[in-house]
PDB file of N, CA and C in Angstrom:
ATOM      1  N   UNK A   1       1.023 -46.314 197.451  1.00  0.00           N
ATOM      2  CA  UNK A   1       2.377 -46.832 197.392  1.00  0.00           C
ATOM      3  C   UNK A   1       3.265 -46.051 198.358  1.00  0.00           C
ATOM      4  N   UNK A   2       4.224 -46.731 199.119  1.00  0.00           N
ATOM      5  CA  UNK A   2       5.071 -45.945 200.044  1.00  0.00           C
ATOM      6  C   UNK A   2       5.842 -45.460 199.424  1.00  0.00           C
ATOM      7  N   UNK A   3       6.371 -44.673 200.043  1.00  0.00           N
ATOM      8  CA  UNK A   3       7.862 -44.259 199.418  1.00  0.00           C
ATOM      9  C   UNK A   3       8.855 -44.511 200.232  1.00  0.00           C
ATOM     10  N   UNK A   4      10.016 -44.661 199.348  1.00  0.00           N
ATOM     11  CA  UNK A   4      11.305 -45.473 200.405  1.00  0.00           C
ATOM     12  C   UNK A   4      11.817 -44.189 201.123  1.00  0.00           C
ATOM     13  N   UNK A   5      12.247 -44.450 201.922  1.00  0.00           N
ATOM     14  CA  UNK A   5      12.716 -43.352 202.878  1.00  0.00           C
ATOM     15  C   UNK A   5      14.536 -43.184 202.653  1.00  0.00           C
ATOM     16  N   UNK A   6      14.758 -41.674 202.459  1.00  0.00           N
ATOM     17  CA  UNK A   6      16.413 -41.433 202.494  1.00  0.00           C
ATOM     18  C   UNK A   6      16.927 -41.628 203.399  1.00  0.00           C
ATOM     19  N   UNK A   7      18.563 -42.012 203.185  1.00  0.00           N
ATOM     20  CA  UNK A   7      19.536 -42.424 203.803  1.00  0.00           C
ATOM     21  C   UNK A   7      19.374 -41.532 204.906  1.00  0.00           C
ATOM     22  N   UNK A   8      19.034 -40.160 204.971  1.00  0.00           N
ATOM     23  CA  UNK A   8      18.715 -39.188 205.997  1.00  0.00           C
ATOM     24  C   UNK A   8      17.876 -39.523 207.169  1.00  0.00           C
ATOM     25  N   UNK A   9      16.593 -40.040 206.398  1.00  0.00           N
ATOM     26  CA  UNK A   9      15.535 -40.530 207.152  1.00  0.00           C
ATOM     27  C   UNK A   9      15.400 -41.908 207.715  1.00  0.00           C
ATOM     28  N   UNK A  10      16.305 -42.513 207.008  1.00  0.00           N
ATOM     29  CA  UNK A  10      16.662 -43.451 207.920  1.00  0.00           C
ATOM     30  C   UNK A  10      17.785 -43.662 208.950  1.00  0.00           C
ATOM     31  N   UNK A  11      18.731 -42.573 208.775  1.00  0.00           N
ATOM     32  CA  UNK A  11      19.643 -43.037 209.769  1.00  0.00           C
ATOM     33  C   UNK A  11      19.592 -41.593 210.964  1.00  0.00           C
ATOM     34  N   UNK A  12      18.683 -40.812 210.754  1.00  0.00           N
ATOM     35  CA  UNK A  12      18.415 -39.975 211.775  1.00  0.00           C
ATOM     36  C   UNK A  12      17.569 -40.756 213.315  1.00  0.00           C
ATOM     37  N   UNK A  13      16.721 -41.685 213.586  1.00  0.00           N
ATOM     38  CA  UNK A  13      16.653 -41.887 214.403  1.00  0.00           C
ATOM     39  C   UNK A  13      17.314 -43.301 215.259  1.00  0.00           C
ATOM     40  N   UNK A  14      18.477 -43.381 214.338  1.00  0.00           N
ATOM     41  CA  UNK A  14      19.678 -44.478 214.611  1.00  0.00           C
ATOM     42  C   UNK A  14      20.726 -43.522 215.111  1.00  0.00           C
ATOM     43  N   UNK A  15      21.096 -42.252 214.903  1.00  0.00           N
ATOM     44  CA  UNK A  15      21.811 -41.448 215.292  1.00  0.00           C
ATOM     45  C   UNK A  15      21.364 -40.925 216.724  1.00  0.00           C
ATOM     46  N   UNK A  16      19.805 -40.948 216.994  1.00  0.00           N
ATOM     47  CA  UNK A  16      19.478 -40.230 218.132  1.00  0.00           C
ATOM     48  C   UNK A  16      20.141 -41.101 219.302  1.00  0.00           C
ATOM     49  N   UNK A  17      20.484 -41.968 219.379  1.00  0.00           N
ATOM     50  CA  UNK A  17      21.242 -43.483 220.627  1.00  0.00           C
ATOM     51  C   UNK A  17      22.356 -43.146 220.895  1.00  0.00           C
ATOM     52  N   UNK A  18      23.010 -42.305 219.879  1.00  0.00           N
ATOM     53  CA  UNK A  18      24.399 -41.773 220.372  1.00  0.00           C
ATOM     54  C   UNK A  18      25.031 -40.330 219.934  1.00  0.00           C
ATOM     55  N   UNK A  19      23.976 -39.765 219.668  1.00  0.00           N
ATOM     56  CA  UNK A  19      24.419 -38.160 219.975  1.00  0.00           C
ATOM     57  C   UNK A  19      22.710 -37.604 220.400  1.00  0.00           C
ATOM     58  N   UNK A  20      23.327 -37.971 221.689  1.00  0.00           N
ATOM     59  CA  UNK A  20      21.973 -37.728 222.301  1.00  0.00           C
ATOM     60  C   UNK A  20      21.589 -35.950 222.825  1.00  0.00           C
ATOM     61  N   UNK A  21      22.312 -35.313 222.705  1.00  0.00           N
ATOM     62  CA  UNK A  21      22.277 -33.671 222.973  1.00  0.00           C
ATOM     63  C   UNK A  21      21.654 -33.459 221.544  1.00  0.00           C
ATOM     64  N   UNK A  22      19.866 -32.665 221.312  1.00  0.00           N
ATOM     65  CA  UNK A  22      19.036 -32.435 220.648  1.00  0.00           C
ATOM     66  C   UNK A  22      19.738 -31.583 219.578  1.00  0.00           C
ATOM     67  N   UNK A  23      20.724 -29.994 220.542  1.00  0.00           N
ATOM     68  CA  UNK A  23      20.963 -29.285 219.065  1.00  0.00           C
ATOM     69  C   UNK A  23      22.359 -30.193 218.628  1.00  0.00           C
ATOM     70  N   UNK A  24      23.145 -30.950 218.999  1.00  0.00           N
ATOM     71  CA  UNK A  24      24.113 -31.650 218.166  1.00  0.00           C
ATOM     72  C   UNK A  24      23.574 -32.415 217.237  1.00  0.00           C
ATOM     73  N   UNK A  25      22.485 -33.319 217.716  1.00  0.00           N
ATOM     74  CA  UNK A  25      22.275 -34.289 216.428  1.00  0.00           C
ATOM     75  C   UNK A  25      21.714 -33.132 215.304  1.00  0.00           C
ATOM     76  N   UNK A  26      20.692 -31.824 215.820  1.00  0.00           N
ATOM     77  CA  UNK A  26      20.357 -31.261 215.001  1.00  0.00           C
ATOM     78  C   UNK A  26      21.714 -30.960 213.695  1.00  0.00           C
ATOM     79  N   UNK A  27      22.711 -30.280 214.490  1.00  0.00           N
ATOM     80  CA  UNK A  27      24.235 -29.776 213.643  1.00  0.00           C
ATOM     81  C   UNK A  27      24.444 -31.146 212.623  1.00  0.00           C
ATOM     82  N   UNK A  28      24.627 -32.160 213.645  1.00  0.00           N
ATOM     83  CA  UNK A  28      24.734 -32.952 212.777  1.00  0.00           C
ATOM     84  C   UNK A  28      24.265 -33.450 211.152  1.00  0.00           C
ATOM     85  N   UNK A  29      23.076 -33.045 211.405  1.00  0.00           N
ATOM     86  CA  UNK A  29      22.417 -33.185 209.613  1.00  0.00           C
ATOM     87  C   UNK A  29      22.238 -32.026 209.498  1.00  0.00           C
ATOM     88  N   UNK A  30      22.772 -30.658 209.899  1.00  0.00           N
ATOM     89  CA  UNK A  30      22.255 -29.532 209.135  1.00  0.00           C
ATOM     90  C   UNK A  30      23.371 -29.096 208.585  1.00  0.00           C
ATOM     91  N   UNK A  31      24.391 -29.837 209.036  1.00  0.00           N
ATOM     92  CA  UNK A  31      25.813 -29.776 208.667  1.00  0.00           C
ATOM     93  C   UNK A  31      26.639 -31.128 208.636  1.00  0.00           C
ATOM     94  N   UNK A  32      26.199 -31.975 207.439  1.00  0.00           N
ATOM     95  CA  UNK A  32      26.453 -33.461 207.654  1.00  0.00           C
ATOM     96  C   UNK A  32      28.093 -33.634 207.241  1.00  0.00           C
ATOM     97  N   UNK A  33      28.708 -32.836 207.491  1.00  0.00           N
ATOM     98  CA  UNK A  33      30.284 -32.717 207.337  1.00  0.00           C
ATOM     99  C   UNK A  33      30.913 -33.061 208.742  1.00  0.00           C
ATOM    100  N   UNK A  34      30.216 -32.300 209.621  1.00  0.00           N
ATOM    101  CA  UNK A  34      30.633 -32.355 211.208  1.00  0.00           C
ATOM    102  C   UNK A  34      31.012 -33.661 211.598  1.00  0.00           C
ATOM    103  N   UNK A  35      32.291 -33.583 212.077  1.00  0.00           N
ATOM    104  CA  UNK A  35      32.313 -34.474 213.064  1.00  0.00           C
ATOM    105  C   UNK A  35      31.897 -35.292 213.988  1.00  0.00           C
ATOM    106  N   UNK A  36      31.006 -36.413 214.021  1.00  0.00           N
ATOM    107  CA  UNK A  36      30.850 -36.901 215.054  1.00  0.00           C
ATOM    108  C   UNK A  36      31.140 -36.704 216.475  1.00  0.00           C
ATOM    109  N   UNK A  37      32.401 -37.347 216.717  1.00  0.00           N
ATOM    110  CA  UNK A  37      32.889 -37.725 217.712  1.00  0.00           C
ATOM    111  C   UNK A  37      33.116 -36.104 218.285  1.00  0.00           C
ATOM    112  N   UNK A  38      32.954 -35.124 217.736  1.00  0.00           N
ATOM    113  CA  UNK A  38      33.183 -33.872 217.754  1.00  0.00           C
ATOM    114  C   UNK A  38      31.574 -33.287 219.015  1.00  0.00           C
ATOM    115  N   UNK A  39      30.430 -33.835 218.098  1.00  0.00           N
ATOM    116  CA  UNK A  39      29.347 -33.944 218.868  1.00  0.00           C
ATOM    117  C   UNK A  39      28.781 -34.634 220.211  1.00  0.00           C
ATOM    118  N   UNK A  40      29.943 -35.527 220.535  1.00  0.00           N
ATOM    119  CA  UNK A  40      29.031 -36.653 221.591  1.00  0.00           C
ATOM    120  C   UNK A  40      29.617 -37.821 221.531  1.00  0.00           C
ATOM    121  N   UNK A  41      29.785 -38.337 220.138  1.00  0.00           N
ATOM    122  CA  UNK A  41      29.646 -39.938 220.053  1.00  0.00           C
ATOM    123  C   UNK A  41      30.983 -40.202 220.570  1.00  0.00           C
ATOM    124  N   UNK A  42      31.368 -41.441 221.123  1.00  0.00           N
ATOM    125  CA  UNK A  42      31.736 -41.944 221.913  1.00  0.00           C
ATOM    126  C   UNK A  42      31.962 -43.096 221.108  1.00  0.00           C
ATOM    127  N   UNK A  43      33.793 -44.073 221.379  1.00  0.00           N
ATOM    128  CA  UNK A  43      33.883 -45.065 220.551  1.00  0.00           C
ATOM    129  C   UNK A  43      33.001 -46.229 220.995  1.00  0.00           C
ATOM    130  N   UNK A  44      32.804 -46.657 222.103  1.00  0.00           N
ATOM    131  CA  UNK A  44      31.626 -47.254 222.240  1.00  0.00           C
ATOM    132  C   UNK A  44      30.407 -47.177 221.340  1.00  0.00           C
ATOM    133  N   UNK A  45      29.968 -46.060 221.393  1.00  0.00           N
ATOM    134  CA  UNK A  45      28.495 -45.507 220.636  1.00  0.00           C
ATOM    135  C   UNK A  45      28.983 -45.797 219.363  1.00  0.00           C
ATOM    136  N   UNK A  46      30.062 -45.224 219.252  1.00  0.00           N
ATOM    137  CA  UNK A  46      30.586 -45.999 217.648  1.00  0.00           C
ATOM    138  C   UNK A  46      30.304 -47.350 217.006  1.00  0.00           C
ATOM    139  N   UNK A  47      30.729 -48.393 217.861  1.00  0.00           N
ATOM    140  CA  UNK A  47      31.065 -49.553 217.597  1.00  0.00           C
ATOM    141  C   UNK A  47      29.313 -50.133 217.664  1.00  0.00           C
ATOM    142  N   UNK A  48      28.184 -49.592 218.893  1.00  0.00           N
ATOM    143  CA  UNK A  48      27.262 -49.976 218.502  1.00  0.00           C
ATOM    144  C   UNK A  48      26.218 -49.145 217.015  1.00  0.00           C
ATOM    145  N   UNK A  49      27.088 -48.555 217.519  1.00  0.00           N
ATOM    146  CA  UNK A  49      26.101 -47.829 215.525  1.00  0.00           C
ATOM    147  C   UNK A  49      26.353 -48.479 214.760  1.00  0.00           C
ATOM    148  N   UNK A  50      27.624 -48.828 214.429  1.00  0.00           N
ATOM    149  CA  UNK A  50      28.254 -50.321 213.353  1.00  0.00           C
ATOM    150  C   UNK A  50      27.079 -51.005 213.483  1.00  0.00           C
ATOM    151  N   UNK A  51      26.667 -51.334 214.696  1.00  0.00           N
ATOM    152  CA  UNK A  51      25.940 -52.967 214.302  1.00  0.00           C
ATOM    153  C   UNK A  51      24.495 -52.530 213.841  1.00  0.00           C
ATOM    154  N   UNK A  52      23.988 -51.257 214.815  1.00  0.00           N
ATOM    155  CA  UNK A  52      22.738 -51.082 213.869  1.00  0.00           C
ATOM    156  C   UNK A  52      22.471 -50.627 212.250  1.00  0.00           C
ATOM    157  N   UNK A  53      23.984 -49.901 212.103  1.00  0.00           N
ATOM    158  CA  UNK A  53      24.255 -50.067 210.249  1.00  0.00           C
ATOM    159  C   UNK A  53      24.078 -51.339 209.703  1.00  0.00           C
ATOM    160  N   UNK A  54      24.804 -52.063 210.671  1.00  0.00           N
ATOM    161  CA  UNK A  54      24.842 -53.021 209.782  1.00  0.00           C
ATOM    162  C   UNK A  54      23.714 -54.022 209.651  1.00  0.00           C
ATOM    163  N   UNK A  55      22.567 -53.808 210.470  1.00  0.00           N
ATOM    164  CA  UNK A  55      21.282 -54.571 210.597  1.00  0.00           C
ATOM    165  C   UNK A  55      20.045 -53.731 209.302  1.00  0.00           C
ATOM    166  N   UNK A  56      20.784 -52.397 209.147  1.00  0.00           N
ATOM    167  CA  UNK A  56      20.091 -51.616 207.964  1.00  0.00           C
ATOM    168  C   UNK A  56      20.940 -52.269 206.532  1.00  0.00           C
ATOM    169  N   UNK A  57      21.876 -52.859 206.560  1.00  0.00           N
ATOM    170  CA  UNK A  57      22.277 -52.962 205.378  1.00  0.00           C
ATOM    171  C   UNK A  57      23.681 -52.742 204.869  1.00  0.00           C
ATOM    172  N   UNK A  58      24.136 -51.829 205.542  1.00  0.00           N
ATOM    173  CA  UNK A  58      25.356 -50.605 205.828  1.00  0.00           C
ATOM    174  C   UNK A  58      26.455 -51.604 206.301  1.00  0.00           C
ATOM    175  N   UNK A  59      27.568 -51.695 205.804  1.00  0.00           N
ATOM    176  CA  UNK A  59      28.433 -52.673 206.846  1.00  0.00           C
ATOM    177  C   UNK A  59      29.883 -51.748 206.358  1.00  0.00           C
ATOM    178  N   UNK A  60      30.091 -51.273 207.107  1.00  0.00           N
ATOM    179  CA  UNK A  60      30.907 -49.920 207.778  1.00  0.00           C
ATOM    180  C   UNK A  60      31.982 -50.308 208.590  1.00  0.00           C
ATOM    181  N   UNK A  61      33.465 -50.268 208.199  1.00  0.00           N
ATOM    182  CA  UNK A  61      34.392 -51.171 209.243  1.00  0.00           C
ATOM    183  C   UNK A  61      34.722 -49.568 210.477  1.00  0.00           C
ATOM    184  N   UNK A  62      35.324 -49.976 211.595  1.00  0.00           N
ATOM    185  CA  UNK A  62      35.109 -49.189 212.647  1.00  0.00           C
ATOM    186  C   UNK A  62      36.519 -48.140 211.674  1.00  0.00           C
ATOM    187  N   UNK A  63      37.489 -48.592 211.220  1.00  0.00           N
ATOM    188  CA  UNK A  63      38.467 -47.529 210.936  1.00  0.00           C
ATOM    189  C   UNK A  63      37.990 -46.918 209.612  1.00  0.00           C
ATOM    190  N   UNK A  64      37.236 -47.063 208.884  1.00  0.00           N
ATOM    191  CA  UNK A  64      36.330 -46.216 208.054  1.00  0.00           C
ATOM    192  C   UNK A  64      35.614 -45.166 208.733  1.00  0.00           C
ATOM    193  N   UNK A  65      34.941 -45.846 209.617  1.00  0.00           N
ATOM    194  CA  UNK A  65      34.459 -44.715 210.288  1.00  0.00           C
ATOM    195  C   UNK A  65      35.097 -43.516 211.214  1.00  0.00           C
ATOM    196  N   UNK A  66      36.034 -44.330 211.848  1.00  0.00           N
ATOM    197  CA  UNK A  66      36.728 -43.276 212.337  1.00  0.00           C
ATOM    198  C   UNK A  66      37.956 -42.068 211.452  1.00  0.00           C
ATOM    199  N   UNK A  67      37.568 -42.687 210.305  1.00  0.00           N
ATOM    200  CA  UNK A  67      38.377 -41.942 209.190  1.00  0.00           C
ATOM    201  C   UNK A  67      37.556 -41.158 208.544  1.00  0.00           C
ATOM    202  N   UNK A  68      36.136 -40.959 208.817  1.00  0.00           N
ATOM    203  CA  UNK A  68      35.151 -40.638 208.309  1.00  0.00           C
ATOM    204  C   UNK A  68      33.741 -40.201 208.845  1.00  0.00           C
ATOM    205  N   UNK A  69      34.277 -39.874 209.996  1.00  0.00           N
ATOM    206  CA  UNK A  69      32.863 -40.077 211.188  1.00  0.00           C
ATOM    207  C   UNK A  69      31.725 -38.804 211.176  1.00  0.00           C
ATOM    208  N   UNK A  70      31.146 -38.525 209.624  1.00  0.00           N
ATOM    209  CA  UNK A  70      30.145 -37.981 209.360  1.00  0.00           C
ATOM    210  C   UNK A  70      28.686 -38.509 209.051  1.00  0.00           C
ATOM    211  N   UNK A  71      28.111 -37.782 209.152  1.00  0.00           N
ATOM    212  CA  UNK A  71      26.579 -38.174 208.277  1.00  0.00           C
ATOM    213  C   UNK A  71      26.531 -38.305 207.167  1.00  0.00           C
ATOM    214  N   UNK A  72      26.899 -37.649 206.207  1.00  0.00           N
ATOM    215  CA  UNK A  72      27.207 -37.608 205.212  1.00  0.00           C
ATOM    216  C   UNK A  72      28.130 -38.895 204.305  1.00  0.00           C
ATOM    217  N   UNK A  73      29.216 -39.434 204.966  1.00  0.00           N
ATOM    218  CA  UNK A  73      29.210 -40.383 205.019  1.00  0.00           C
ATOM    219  C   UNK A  73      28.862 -41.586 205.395  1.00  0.00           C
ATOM    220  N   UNK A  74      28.238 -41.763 206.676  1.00  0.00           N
ATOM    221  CA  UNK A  74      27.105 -42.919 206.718  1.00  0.00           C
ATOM    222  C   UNK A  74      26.503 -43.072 205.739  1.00  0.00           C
ATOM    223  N   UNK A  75      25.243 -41.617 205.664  1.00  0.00           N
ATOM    224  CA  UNK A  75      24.145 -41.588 204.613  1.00  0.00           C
ATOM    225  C   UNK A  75      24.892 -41.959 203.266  1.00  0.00           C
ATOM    226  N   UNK A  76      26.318 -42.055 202.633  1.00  0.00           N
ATOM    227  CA  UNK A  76      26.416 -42.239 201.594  1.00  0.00           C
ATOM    228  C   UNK A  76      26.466 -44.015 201.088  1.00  0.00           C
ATOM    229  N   UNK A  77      27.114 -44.367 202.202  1.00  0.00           N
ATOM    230  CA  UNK A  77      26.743 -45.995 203.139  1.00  0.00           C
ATOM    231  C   UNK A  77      25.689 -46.719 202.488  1.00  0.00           C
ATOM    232  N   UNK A  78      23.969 -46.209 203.477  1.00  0.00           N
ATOM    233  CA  UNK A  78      22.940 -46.186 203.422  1.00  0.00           C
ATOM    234  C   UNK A  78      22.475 -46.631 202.100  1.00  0.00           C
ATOM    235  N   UNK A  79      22.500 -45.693 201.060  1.00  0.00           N
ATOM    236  CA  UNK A  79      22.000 -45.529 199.936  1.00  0.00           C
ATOM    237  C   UNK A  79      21.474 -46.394 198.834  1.00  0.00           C
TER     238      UNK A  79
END
């Protein structure tokens, strides 16, 4: 039997498309408080992460996110 994979594990290699610098995305989930846009992402990169959230399930409006632009909140999204 599989096991379902966490909000972590799933949205870590959806994150790699737009915080593409290795130790940021690392910060990013080792510290899922951080800022995004703080790391890299870009409102562009923003607006396409929306859509791959939202092809996972996740439907995330862009001023949520930008009110909120953690992992931690995605992953709470996800869940």
């Amino acid at each position: 039997m599989r096991r379902k994979m966490s909000a972590f594990e799933t949205l870590r290699p959806i994150m790699e498309k737009y915080i593409v610098e290795p130790d940021s995305l690392q910060t990013a989930f080792d510290e899922p408080t951080t800022d995004l846009f703080s790391l890299g992402m870009d409102s562009m990169g923003a607006f396409a992460l929306l859509d791959d959230l939202a092809a996972e399930g996740a439907v995330i409006e862009f001023t949520e996110l930008v009110e909120n632009p953690t992992v931690e909140f995605i992953a709470s999204r996800l869940g």
